[in-house]
C-alpha atoms as a PDB file:
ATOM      1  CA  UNK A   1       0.000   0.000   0.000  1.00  0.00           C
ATOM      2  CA  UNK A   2       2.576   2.650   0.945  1.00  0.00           C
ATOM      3  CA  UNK A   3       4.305   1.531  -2.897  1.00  0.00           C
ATOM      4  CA  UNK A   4       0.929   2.381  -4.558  1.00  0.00           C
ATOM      5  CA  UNK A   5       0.629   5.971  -2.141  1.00  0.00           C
ATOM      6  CA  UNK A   6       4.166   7.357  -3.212  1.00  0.00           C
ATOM      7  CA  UNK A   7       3.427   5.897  -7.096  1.00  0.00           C
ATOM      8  CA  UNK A   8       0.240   7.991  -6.817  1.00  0.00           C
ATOM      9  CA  UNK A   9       1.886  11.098  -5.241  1.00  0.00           C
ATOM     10  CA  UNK A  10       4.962  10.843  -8.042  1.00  0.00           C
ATOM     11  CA  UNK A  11       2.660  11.151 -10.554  1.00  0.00           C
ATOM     12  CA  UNK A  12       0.445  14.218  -9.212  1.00  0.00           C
ATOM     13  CA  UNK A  13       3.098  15.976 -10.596  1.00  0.00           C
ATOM     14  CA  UNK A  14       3.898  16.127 -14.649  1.00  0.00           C
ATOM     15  CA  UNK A  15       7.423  16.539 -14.390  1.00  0.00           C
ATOM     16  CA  UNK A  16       8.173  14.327 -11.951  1.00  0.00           C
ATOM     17  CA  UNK A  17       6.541  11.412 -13.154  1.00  0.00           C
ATOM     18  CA  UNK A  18       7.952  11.615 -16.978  1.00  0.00           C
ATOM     19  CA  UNK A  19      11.537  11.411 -14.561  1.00  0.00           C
ATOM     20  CA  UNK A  20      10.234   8.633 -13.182  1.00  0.00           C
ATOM     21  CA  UNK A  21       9.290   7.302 -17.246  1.00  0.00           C
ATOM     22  CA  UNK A  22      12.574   8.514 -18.176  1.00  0.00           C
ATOM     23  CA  UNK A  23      14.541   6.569 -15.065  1.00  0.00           C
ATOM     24  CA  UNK A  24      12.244   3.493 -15.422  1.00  0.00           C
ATOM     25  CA  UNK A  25      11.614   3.085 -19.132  1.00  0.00           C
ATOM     26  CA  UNK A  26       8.515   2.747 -18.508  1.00  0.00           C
ATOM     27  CA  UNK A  27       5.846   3.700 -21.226  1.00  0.00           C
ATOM     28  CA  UNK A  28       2.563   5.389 -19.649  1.00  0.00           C
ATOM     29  CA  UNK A  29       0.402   2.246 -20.611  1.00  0.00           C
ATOM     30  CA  UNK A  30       3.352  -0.452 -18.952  1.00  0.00           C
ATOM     31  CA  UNK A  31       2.775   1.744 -15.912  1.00  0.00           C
ATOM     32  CA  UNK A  32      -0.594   1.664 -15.499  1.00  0.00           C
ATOM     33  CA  UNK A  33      -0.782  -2.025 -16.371  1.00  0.00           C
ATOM     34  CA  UNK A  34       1.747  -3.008 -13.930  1.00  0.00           C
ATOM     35  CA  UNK A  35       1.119   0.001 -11.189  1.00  0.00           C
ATOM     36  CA  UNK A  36       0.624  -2.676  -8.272  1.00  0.00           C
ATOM     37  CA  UNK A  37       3.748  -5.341  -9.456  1.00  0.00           C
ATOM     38  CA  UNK A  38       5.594  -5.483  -6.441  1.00  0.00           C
ATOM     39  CA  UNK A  39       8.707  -4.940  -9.670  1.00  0.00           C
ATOM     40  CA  UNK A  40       7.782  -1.639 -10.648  1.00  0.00           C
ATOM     41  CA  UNK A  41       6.801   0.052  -7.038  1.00  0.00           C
ATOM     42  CA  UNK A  42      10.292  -1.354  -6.396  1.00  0.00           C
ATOM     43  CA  UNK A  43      11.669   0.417  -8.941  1.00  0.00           C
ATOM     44  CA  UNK A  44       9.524   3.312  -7.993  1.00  0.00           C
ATOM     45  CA  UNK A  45      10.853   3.689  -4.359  1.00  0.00           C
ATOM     46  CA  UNK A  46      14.097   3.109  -6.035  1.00  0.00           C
ATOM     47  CA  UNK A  47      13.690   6.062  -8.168  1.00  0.00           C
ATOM     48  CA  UNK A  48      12.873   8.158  -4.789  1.00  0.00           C
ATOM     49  CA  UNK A  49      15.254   6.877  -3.056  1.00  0.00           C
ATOM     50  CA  UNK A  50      18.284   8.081  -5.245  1.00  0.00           C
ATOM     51  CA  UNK A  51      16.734  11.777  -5.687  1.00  0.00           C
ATOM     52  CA  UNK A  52      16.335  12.568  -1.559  1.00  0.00           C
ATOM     53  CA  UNK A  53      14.832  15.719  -1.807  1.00  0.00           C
ATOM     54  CA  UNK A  54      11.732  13.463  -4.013  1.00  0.00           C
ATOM     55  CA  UNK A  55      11.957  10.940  -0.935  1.00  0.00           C
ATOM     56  CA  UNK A  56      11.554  13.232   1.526  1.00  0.00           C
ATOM     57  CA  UNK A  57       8.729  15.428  -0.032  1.00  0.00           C
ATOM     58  CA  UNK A  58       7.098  12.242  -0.396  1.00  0.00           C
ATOM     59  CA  UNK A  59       7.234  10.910   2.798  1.00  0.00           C
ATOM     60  CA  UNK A  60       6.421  13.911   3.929  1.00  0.00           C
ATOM     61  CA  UNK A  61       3.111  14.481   1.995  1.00  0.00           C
ATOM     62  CA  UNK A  62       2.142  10.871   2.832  1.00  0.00           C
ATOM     63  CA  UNK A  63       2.443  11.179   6.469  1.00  0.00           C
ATOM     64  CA  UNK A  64       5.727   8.313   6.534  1.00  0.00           C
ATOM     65  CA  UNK A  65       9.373   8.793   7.452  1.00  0.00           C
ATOM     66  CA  UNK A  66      11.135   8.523   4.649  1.00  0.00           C
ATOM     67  CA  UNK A  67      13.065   5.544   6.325  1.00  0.00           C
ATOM     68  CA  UNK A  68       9.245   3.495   5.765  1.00  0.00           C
ATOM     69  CA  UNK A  69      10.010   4.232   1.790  1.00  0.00           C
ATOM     70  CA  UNK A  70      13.827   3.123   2.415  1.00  0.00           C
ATOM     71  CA  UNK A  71      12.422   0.038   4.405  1.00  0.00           C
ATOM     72  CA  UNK A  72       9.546  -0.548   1.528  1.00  0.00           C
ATOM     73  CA  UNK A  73      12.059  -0.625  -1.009  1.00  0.00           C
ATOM     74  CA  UNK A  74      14.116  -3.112   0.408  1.00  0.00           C
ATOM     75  CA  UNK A  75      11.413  -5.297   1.371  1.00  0.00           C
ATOM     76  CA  UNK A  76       9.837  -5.398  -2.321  1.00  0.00           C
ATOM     77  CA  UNK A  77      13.155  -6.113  -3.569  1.00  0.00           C
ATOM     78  CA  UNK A  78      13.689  -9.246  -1.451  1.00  0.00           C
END
């Protein structure tokens, strides 16, 4: 769930989520097909966890510590 809140957040915002495109190579359609594979919200907290100010805004808007996106991450890449 908190993969699916921060994918939802990254995308509120145009420029932001054609990074997160760009970063992923990800076409609009692949994301929206495979928005809750546990693959791509890895690669999503992956992409906000390598741009800190992103994680941090993130965490912040979604009421988290930014360590919970850090922990997420690792988790859905086990």
């Amino acid at each position: 769930m908190l993969g699916l809140r921060a994918l939802v957040w990254t995308l509120a915002e145009p420029n932001r989520a054609q990074r997160l495109l760009d970063v992923t190579g990800l076409g609009p359609a692949d994301l929206k097909a495979s928005a809750g594979d546990p693959a791509t919200l890895a690669a999503l907290l992956g992409f906000l966890q390598a741009h800190e100010p992103d994680l941090i805004a993130c965490a912040a808007e979604i009421g988290v510590e930014p360590a919970a996106l850090v922990a997420a991450h690792r988790e859905l890449e086990a």
